[in-house]
Protein backbone atom coordinates (compact mmCIF):
# COMPACT_ATOMS: atom_id res chain seq x y z
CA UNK A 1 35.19 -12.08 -10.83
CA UNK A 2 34.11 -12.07 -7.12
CA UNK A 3 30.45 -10.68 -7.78
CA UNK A 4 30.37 -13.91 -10.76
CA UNK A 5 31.73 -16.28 -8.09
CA UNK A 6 29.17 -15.09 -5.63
CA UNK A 7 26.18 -15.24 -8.56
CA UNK A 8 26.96 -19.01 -9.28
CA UNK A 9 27.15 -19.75 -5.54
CA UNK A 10 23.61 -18.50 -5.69
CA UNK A 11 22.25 -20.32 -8.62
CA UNK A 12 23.48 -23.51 -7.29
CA UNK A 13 21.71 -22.82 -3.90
CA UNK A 14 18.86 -21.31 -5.09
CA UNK A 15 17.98 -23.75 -8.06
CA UNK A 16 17.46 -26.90 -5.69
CA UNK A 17 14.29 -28.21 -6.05
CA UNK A 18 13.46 -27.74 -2.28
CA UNK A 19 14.50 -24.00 -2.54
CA UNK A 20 12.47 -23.50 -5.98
CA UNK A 21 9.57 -25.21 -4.43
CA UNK A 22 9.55 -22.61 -1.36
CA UNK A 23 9.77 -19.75 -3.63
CA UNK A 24 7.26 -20.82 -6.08
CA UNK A 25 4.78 -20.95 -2.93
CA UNK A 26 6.21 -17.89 -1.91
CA UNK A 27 5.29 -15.79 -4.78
CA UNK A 28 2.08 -17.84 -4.86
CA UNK A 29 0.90 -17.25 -1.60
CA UNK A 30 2.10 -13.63 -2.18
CA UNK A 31 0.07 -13.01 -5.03
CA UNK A 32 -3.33 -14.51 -2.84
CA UNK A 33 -2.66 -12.49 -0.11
CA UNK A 34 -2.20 -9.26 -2.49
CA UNK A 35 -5.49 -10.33 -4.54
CA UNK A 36 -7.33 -10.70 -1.23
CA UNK A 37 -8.24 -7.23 0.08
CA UNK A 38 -7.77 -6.30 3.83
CA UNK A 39 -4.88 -8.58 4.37
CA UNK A 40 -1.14 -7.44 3.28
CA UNK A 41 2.19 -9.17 3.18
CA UNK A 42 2.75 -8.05 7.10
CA UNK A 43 0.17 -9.36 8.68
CA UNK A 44 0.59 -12.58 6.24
CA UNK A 45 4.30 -12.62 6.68
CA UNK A 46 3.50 -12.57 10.82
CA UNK A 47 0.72 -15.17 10.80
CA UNK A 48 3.68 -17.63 8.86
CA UNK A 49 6.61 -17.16 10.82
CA UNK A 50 5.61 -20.48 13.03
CA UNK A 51 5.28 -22.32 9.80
CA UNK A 52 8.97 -20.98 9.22
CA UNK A 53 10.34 -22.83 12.43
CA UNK A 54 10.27 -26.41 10.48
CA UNK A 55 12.03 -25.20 7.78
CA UNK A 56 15.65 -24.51 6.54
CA UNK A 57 16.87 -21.11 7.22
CA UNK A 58 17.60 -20.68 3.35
CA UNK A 59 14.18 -21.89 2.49
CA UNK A 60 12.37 -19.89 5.19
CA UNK A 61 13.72 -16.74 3.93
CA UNK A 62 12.87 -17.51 0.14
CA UNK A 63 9.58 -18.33 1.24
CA UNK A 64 9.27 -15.28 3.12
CA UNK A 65 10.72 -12.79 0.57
CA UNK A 66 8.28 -13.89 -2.01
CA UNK A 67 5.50 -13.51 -0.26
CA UNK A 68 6.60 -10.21 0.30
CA UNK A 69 7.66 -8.77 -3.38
CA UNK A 70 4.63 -11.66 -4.53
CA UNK A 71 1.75 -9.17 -2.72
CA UNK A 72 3.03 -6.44 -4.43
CA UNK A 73 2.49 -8.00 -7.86
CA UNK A 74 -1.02 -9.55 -6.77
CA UNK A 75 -2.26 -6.25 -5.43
CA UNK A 76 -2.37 -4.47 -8.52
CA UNK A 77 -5.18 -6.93 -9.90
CA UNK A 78 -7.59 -5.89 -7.33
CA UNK A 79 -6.97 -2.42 -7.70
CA UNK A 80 -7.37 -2.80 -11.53
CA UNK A 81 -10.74 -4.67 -11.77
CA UNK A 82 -12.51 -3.57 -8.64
CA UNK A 83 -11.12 -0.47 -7.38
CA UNK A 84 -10.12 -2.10 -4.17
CA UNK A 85 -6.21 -2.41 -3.72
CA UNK A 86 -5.24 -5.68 -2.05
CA UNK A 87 -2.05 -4.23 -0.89
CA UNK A 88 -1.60 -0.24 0.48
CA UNK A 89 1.12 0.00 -2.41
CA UNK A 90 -1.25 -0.30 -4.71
CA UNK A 91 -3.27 2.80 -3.64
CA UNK A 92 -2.19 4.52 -6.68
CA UNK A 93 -2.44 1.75 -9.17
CA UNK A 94 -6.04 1.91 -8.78
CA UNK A 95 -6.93 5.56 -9.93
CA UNK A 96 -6.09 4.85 -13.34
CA UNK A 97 -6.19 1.07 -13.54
CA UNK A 98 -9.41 0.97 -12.82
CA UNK A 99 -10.21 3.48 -15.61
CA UNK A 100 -8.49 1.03 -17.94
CA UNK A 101 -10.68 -1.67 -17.20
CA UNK A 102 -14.14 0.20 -17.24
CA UNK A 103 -13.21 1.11 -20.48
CA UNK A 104 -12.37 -2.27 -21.66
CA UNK A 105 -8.66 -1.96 -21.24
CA UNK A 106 -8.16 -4.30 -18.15
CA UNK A 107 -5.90 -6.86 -19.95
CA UNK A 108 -3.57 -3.78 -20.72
CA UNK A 109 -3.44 -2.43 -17.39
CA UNK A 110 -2.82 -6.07 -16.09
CA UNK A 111 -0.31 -6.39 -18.60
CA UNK A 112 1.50 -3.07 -17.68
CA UNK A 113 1.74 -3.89 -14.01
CA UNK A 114 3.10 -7.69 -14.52
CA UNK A 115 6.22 -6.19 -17.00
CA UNK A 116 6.96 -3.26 -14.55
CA UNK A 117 6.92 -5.58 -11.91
CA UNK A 118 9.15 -7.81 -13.67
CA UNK A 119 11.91 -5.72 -15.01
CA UNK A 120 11.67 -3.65 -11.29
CA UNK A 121 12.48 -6.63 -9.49
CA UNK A 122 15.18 -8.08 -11.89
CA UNK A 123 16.98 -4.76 -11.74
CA UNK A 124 16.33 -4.32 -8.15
CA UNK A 125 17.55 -7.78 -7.90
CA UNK A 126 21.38 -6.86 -9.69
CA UNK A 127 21.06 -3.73 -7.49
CA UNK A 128 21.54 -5.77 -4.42
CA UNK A 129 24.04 -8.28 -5.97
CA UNK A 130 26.38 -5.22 -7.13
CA UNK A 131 26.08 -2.85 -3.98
CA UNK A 132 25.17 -5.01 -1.04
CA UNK A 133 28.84 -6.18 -1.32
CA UNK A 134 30.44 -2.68 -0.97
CA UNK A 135 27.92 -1.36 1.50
CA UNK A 136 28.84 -4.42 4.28
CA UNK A 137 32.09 -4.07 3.70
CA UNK A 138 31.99 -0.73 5.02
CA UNK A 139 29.77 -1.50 7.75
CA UNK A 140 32.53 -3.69 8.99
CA UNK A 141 33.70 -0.78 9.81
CA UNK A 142 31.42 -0.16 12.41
CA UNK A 143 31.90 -0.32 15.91
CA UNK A 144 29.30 -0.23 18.89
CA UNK A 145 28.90 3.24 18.64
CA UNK A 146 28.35 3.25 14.96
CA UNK A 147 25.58 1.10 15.12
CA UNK A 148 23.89 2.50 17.80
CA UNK A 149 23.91 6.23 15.65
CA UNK A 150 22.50 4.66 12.41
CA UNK A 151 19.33 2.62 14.51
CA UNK A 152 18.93 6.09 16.30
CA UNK A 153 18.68 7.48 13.02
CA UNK A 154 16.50 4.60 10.90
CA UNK A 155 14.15 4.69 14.25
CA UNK A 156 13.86 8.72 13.52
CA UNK A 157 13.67 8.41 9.41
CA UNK A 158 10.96 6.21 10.01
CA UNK A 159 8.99 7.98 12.27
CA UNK A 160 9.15 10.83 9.37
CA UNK A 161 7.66 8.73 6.92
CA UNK A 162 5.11 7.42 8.82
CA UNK A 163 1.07 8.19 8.62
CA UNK A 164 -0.34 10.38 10.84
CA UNK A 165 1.44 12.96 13.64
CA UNK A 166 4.33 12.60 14.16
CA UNK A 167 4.05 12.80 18.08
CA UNK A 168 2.38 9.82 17.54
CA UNK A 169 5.00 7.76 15.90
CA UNK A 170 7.73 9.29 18.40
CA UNK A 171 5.08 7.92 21.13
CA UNK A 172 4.36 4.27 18.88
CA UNK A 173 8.15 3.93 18.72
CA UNK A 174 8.78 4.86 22.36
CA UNK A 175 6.26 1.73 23.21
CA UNK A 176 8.33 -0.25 21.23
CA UNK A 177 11.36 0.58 23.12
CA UNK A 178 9.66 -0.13 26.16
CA UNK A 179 8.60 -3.75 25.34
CA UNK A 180 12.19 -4.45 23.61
CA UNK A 181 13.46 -4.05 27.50
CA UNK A 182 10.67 -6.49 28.93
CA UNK A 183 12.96 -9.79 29.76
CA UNK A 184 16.54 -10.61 31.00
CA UNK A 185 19.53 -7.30 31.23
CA UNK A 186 21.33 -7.79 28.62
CA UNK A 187 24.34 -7.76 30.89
CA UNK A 188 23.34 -8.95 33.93
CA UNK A 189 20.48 -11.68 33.02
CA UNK A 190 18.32 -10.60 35.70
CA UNK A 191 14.79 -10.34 35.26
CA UNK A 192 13.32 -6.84 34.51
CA UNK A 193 9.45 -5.40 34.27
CA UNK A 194 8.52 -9.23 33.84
CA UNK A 195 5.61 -8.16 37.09
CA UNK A 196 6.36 -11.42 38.42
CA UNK A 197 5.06 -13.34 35.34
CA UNK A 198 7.07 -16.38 34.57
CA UNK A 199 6.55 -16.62 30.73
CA UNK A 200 7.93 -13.15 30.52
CA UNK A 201 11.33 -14.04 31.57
CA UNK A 202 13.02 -14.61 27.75
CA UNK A 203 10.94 -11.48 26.45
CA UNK A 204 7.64 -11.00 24.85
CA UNK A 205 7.63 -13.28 22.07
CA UNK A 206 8.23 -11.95 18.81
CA UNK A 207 5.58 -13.63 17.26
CA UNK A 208 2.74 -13.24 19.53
CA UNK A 209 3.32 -9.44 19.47
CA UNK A 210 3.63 -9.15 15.22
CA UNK A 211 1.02 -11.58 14.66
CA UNK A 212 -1.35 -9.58 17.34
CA UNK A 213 -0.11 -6.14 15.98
CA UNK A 214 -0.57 -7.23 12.36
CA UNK A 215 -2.96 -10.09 11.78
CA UNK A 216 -5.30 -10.26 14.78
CA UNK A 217 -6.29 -6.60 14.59
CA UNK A 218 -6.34 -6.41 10.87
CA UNK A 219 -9.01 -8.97 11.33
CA UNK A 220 -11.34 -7.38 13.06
CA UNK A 221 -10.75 -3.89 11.38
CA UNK A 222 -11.54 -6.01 8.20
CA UNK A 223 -14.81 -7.26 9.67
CA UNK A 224 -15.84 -4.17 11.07
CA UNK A 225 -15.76 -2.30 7.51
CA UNK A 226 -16.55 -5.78 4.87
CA UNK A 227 -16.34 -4.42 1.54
CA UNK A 228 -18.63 -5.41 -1.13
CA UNK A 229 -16.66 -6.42 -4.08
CA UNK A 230 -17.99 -5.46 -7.62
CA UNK A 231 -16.11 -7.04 -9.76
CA UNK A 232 -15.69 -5.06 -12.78
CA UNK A 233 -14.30 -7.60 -15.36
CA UNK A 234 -15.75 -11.31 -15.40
CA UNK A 235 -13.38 -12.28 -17.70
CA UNK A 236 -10.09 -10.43 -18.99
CA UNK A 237 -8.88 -10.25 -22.44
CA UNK A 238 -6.34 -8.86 -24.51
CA UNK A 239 -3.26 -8.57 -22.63
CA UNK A 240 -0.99 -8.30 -24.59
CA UNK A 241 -0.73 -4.13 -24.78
CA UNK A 242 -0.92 -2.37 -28.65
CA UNK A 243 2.54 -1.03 -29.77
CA UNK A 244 1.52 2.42 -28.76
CA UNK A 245 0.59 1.94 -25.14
CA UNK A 246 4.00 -0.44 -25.33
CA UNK A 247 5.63 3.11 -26.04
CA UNK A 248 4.25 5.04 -23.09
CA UNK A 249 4.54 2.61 -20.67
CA UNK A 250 8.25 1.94 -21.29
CA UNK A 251 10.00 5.46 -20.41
CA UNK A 252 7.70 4.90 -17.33
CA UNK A 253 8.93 2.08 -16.36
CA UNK A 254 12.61 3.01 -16.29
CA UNK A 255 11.71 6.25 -14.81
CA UNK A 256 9.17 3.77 -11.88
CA UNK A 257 12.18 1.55 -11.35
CA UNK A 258 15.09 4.23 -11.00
CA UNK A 259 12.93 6.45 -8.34
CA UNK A 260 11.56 2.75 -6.62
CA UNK A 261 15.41 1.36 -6.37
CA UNK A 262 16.44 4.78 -4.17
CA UNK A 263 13.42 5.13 -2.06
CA UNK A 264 13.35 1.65 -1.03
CA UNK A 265 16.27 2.20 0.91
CA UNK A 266 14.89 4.92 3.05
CA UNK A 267 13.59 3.81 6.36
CA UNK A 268 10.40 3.54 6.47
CA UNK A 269 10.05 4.26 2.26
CA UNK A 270 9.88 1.09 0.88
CA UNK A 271 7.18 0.03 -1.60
CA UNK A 272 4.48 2.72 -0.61
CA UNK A 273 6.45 5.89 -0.97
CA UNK A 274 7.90 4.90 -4.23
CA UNK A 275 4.80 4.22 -5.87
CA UNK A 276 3.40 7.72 -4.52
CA UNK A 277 6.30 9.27 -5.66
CA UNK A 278 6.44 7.65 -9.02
CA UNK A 279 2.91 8.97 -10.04
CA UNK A 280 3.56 12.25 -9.00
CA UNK A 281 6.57 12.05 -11.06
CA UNK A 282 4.82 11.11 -14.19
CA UNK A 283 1.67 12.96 -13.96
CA UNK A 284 4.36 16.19 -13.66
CA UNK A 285 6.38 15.38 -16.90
CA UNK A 286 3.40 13.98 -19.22
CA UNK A 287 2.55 15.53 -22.18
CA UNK A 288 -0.92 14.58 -21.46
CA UNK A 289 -1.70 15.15 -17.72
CA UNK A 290 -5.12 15.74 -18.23
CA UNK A 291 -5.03 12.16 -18.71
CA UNK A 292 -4.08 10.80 -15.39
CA UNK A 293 -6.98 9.42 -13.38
CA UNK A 294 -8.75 8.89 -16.52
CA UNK A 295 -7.14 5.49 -17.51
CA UNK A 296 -3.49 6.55 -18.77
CA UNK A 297 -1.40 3.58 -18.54
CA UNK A 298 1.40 5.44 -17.23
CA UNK A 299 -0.17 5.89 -14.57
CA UNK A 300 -0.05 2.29 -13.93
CA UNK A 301 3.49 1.15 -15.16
CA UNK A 302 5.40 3.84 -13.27
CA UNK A 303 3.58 3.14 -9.45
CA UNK A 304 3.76 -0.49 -10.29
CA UNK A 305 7.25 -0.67 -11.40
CA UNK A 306 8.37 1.51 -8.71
CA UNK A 307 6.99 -0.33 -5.70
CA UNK A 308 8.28 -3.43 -6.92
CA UNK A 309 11.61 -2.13 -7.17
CA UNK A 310 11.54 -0.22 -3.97
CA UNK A 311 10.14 -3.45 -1.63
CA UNK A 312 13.41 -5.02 -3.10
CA UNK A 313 16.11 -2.84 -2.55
CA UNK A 314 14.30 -2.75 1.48
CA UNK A 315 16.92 -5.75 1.71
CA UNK A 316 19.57 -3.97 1.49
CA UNK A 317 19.69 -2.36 4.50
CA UNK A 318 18.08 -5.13 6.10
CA UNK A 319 20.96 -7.32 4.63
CA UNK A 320 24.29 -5.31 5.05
CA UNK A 321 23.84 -3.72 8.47
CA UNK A 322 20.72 -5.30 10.02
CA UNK A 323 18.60 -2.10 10.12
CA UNK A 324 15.06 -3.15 9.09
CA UNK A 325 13.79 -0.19 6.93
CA UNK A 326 9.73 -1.53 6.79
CA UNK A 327 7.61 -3.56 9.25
CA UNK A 328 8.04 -6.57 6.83
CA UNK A 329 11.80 -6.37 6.93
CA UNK A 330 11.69 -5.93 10.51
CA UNK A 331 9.57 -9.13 10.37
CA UNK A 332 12.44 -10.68 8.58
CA UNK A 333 14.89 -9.67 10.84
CA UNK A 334 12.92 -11.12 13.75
CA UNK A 335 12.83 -14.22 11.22
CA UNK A 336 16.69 -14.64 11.13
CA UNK A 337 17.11 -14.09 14.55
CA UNK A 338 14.63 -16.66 15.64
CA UNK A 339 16.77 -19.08 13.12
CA UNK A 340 20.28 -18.01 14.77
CA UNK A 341 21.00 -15.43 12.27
CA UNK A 342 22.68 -12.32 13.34
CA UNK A 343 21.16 -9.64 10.29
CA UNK A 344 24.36 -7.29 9.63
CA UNK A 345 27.38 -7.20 7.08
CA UNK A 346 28.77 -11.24 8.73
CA UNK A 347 26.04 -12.69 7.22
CA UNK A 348 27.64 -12.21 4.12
CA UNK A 349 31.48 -13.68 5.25
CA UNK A 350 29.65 -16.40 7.52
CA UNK A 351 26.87 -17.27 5.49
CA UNK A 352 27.28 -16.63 1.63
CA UNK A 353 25.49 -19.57 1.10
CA UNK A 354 22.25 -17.77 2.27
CA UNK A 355 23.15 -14.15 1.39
CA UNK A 356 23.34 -15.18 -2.45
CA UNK A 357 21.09 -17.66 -2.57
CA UNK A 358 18.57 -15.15 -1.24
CA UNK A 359 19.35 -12.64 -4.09
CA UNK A 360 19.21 -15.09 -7.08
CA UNK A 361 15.69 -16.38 -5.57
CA UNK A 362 14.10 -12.98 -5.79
CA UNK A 363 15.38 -13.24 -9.72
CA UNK A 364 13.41 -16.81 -9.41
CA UNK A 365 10.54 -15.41 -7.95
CA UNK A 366 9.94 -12.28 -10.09
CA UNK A 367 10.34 -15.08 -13.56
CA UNK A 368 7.74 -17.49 -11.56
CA UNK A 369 5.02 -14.15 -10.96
CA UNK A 370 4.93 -13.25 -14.65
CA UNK A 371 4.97 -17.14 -15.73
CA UNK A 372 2.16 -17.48 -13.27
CA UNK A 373 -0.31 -14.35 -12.98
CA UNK A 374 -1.21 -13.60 -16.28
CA UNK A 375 -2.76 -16.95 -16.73
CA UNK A 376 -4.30 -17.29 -13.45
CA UNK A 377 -6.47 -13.65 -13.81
CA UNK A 378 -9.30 -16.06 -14.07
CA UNK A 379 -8.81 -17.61 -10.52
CA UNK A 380 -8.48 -14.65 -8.90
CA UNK A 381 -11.43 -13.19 -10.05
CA UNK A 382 -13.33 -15.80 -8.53
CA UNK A 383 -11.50 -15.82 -5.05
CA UNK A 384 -12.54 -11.96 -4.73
CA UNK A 385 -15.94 -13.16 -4.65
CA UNK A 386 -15.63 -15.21 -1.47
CA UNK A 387 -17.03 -12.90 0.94
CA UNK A 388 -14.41 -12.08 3.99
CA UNK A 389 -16.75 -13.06 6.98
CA UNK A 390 -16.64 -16.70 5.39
CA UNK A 391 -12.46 -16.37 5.58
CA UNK A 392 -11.51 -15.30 8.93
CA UNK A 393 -12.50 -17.93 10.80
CA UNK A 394 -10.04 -20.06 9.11
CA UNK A 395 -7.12 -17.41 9.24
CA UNK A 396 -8.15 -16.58 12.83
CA UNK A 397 -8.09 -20.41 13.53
CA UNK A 398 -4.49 -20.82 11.67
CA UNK A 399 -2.83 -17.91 13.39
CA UNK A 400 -3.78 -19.68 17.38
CA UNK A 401 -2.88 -22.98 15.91
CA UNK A 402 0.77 -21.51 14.76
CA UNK A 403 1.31 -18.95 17.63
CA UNK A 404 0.54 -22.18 20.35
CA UNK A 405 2.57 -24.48 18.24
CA UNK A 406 5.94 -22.49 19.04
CA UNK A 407 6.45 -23.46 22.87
CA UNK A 408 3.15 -25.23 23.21
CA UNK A 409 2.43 -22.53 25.87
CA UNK A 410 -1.32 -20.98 25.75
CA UNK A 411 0.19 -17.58 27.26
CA UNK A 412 1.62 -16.54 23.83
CA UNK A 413 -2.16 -17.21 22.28
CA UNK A 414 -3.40 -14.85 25.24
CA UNK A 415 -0.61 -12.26 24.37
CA UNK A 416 -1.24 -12.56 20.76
CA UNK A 417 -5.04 -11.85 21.62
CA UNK A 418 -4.02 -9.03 23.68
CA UNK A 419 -1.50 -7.33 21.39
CA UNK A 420 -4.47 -7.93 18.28
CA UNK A 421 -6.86 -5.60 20.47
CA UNK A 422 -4.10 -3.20 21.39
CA UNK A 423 -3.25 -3.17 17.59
CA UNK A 424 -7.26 -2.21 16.70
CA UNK A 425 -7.53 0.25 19.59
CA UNK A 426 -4.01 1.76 18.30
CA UNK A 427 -5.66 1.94 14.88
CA UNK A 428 -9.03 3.65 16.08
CA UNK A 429 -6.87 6.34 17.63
CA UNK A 430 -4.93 6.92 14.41
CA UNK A 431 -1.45 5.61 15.62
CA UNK A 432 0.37 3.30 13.18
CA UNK A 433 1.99 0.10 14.79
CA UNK A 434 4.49 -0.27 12.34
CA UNK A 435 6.93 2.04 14.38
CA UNK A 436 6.06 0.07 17.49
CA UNK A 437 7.43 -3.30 15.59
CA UNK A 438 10.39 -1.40 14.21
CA UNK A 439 11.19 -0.19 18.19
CA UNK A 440 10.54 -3.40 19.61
CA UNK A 441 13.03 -5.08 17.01
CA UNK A 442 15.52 -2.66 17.15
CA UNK A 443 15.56 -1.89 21.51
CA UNK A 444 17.38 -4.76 21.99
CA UNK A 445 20.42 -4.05 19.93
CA UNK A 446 20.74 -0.70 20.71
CA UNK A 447 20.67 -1.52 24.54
CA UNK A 448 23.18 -3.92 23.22
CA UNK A 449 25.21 -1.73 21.51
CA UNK A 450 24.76 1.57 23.89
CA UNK A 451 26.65 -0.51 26.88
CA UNK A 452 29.15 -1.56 24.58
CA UNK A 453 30.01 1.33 23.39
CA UNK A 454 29.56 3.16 26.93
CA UNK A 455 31.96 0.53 28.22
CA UNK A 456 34.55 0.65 25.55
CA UNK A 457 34.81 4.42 25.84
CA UNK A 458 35.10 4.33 30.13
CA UNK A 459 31.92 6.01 30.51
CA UNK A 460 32.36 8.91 28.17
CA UNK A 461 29.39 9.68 26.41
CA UNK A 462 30.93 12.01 23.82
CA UNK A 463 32.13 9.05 21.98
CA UNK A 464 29.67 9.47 19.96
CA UNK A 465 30.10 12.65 18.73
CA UNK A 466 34.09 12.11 18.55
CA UNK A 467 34.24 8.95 16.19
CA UNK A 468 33.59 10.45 12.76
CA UNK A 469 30.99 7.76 11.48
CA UNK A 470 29.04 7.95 14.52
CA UNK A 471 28.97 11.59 14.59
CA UNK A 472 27.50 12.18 10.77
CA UNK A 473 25.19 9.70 11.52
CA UNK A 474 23.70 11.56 14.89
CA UNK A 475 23.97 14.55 12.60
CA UNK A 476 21.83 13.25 9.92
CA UNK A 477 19.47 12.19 12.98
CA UNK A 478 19.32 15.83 13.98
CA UNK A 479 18.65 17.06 10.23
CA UNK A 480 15.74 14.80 9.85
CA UNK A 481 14.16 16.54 13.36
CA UNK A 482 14.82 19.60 11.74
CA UNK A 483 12.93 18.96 8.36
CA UNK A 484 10.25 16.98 10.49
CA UNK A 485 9.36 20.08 12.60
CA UNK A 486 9.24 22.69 9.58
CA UNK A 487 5.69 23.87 8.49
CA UNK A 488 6.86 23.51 4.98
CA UNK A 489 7.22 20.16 5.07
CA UNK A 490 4.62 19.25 8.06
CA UNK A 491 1.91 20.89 5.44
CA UNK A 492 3.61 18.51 2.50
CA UNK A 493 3.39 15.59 4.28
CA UNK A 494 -0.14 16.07 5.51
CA UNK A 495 -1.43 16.76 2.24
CA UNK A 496 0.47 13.45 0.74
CA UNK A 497 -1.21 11.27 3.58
CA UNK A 498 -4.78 13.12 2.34
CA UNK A 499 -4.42 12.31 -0.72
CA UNK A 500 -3.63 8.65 -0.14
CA UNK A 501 -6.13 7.82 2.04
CA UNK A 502 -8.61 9.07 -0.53
């Protein structure tokens, strides 16, 4: 009766018009920024926080959530008709969605992809409703020393799902850590590696650094390689899938959306690894393997269905204990904060209000995408001819505008300038900024939380490894070293990363 209670408080909040209009540009804006190669729901989500500022807490978040689960949807149709995946989830989606549409089977594909997507998200969506609930009331539990175990441990998780070496995301993440502390002690209020620099006295702005990290330097990686788009299919027809392809793609589904719902809780999982996972998993059980990267549309329902599922369930950590699993949750953490929100298990207590009316939205949002996309194939097909030297400009333009608009101080457009080059030169050397973002969020609280815990416990630093919680958690921590520095699984993980980037 509780979980119903809580559901209606979420319809009522959620089905204003002002909260429906935010998530219908959400998901719209999500879907363009999917369809448009090069750009991704992080560096889109970063470029939009300012925009955020003048809004409603309720309605920022909506509007920020769609855009995220939107570019998951909208990637797929750039993967499918030109080979060119708008959105790294969508990596896979292309091998054999692509197929389909050379061999006339685009509206099929298309098809596949927008009823994964939908019935991922919706039961993503009642995943979060029925065990968000349980999972913060157990992380009431949680004291100081609890929390700082389980962001030791997300920081870690991530760095083992993360491109690349692993040295490298222990080093990105380390960075992180160090800019977190740049700013006023956290006990004290004194001023700390600020080199004498006014503006740096509150912190480096959270914006500047995502927006530089994320936008700025996607922009000129994007310029420096300019795809030329060849669109396969002028115009798409026949979307509606025969009764046949209806019967392969549905096992795949619930298999896509099962896998995607677990693996978007991991740290550092989210959307990508479930929709690598997922193909692996079908191409293993088919009866017709051969198939796969030859246009089998299970190949596209499983990945598709799975990353939806898994960029939802992200929230849950995200909600319940404040732990941002992916750089866009850690972008929405940074987005709560900003608006006074403390992200952890009060949220739900202090703010229901928000916490459900959140949930239902992303039921909203999913019902808007498949309303929406299907008929609007024809648009998009047209906006991936707009060649992306023409574009920039404008986004360039739009991110200074927003970044300045903040404090109306020009130092955060110099940072955010600074932090887009250190974001390029940190891609040229092959080290992925999305640990740095999840460090920077992330230093803060467990400074926080280390002294707390430190003081509670008179100095003893076994406390730790005393309190039960803390200590499975710092156990876990250790596991996750362990499996990281195994040649078994170094050689996996290396080959997996291969075999995306081709």
């Amino acid at each position: 009766m509780d979980l119903l209670h809580d559901l209606i408080l979420g319809f009522g909040v959620a089905f204003t018009p002002t909260n429906l209009a935010y998530c219908f540009v959400g998901v719209l804006l999500g879907t363009l920024v999917g369809v448009l190669p090069g750009l991704g729901p992080t560096a889109t989500i970063a470029m939009l926080l300012p925009a955020t500022f003048v809004l409603p807490p309720i309605a920022a978040l909506i509007m920020l959530a769609g855009i995220y689960y939107g570019s998951q949807y909208g990637g797929s149709t750039t993967a499918i008709l030109i080979n060119l995946p708008g959105e790294s989830a969508s990596v896979v989606t292309a091998i054999d969605g692509y197929q389909m549409a050379k061999q006339g089977r685009a509206g099929a594909a298309l098809a596949a992809a927008g009823i994964g997507s939908f019935f991922a998200g919706t039961v993503a969506t009642l995943l979060i409703a029925l065990f968000a609930p349980p999972l913060a009331a157990i992380a009431l539990k949680f004291g100081p020393a609890e929390y700082f175990s389980l962001m030791v441990l997300g920081l870690v998780a991530s760095v083992a799902l993360a491109h690349g070496s692993v040295l490298k995301a222990l080093g990105m993440i380390a960075l992180g850590l160090l800019l977190g502390m740049v700013g006023q002690d956290v006990e004290t209020g004194t001023p700390r590696y600020t080199f004498g620099i006014p503006e740096l006295s509150q912190g480096i702005n959270f914006v500047a650094i995502s927006m530089g990290l994320f936008g700025i330097a996607e922009i000129i990686r994007n310029l420096e390689a300019e795809h030329l788009r060849d669109v396969m299919v002028r115009k798409v027809s026949g979307l509606m899938p025969t009764r046949q392809e209806l019967r392969r793609m549905a096992p795949a589904i619930l298999r896509g959306t099962a896998l995607g719902s677990v693996l978007g809780i991991l740290p550092g999982g989210g959307s990508i690894l479930s929709s690598f996972a997922a193909y692996s998993l079908e191409k293993k059980i088919s009866r017709r393997p051969q198939e796969f990267g030859k246009g089998a549309i299970e190949g596209v329902a499983g990945p598709e269905s799975a990353n939806n599922a898994g960029a939802q369930t992200s929230f849950i950590p995200m909600l319940t204990l404040g732990i941002p699993p992916t750089p866009v949750m850690a972008l929405m953490v940074g987005a709560m904060i900003i608006k006074g929100i403390q992200p952890g298990p009060l949220v739900m207590t202090e703010q229901p209000d928000l916490f459900w009316g959140l949930i239902v939205s992303m039921w909203i949002g999913n019902f808007f995408l498949i309303v929406l996309n299907l008929p609007l194939i024809g648009i998009w097909v047209r906006l991936l001819k707009v060649p992306y030297h023409l574009m920039f400009p404008a986004i360039l333009a739009f991110c200074c505008i927003g970044v300045y608009s903040l404090n109306n101080n020009v130092f955060d457009v110099y940072l955010t300038v600074v932090f887009g080059l250190v974001g390029y030169i940190l891609v040229k050397l092959d080290c992925e900024p999305a640990p740095l973002l999840l460090g920077f969020i992330l230093g803060p609280m467990m400074e926080e939380n280390l002294r707390r815990a430190m003081l509670l416990a008179r100095g003893d630093i076994t406390v730790f490894a005393t309190r039960p919680i803390s200590a499975v958690l710092l156990l876990m921590t250790v596991g996750v070293l362990a499996v990281m520095v195994s040649p078994a699984i170094r050689r996996k993980r290396e080959e997996a990363f291969q075999e995306e980037a081709g």
